[in-house]
Protein backbone atom coordinates (compact mmCIF):
# COMPACT_ATOMS: atom_id res chain seq x y z
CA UNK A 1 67.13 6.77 -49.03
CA UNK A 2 66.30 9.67 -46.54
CA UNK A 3 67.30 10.54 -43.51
CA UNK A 4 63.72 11.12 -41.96
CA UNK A 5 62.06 8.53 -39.75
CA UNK A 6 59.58 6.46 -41.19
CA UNK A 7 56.79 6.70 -38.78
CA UNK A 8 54.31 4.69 -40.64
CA UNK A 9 56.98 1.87 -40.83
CA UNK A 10 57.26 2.20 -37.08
CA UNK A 11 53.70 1.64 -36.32
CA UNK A 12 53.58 -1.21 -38.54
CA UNK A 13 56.60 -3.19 -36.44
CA UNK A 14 54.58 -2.25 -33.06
CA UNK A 15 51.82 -4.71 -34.40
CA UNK A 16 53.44 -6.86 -36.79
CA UNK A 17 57.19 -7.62 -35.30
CA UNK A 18 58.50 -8.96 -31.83
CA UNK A 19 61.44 -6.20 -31.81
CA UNK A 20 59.97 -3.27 -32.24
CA UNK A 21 61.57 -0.30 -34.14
CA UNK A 22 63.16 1.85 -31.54
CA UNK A 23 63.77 5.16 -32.96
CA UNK A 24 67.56 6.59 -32.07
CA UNK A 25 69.40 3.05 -32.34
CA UNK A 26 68.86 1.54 -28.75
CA UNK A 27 66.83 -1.61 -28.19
CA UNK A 28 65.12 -1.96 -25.20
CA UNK A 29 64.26 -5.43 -24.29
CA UNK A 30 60.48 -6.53 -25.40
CA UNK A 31 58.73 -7.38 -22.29
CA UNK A 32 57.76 -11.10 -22.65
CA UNK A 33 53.58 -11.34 -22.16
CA UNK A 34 52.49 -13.63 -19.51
CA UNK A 35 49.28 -16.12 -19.96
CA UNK A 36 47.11 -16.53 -17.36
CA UNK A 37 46.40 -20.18 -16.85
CA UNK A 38 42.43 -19.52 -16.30
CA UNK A 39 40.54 -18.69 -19.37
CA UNK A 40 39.99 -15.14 -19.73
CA UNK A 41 37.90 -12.97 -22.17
CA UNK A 42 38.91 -9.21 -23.61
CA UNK A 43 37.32 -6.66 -25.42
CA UNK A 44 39.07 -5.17 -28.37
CA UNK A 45 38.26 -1.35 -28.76
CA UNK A 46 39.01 -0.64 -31.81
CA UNK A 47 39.52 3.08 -30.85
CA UNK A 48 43.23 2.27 -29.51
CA UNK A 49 44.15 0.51 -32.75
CA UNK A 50 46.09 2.72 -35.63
CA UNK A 51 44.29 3.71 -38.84
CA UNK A 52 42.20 1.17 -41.01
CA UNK A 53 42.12 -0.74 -37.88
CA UNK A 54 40.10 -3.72 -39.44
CA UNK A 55 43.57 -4.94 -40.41
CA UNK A 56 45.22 -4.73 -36.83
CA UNK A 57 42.01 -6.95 -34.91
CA UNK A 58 43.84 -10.48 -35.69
CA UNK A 59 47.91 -8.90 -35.12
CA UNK A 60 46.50 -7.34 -31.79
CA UNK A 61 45.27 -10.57 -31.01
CA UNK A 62 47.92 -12.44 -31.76
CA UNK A 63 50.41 -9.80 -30.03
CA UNK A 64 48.10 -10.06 -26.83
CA UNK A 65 47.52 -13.96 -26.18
CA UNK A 66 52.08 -14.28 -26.00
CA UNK A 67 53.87 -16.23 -28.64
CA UNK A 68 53.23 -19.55 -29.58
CA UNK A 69 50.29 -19.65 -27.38
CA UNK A 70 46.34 -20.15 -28.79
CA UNK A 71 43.36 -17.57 -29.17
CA UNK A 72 40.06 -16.86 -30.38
CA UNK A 73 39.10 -13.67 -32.09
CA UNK A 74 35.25 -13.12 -32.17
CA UNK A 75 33.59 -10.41 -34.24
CA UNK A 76 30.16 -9.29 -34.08
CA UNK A 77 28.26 -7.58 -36.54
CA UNK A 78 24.58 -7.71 -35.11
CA UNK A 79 22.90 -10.77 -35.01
CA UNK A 80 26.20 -13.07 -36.73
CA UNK A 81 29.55 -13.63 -35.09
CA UNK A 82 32.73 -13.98 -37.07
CA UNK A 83 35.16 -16.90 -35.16
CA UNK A 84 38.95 -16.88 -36.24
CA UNK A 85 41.50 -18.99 -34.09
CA UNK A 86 45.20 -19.42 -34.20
CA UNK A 87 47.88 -21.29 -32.82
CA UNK A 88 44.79 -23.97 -32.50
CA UNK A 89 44.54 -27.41 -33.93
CA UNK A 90 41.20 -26.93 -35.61
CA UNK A 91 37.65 -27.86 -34.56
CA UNK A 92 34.89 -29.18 -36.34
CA UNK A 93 31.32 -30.16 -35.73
CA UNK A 94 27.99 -27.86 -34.90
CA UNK A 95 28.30 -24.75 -33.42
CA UNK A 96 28.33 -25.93 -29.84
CA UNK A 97 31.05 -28.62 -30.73
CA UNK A 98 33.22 -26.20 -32.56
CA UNK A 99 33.14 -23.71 -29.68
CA UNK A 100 33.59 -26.48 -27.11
CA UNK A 101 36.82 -27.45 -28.86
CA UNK A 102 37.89 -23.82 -29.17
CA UNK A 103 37.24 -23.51 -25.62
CA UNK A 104 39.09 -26.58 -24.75
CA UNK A 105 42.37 -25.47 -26.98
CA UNK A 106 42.57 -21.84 -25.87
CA UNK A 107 42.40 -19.88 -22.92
CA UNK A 108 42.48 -16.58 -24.40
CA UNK A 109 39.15 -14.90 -26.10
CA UNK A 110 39.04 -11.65 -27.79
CA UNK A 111 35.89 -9.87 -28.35
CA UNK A 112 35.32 -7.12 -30.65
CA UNK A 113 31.99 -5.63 -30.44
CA UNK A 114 30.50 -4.36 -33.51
CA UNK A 115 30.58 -0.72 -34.16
């Protein structure tokens, strides 16, 4: 046990936790994210993520479409895209059909150009 903060252990509960660690013993109360009802498409930079950020893309995602609600996290690597969506109830089909039904369960898209 020490008596020094764990900063690494902080950073981790920014992305991975609802209640973030506050250092110093207070909570302040998480500010609840609000979904807009029309569909709406961001770009992950992956320039304001912490180290090894290839591990933060889908817990940003998450973090950023609210709890409990759906989202799509595309990656693109030059000519290929890389589809991952949560909270949905699954899609199948071609390509058009799958992103159709993606589109139809989710309102939230996250892009994250290649690099």
């Amino acid at each position: 046990m020490t008596s020094h903060r764990d900063n690494y252990a902080e950073l981790t509960a920014l992305f991975t936790t609802s209640d973030a660690f506050e250092p110093g013993g207070t909570e302040a109360p998480v500010p609840e994210i609000v979904v807009p009802q029309i569909p709406r498409i961001e770009c992950i930079v992956p320039g304001h993520l912490p180290v090894r950020a290839g591990v933060w893309f889908l817990p940003c995602a998450r973090y950023l479409a609210g709890e409990s609600h759906s989202g799509v996290l595309m990656q693109l690597e030059s000519d290929q895209a890389d589809v991952t969506a949560f909270g949905t109830h699954g899609a199948s089909g071609s390509r058009t059909a799958l992103l159709d039904g993606l589109a139809q369960q989710s309102r939230r898209w996250f892009l994250l150009p290649s690099h």
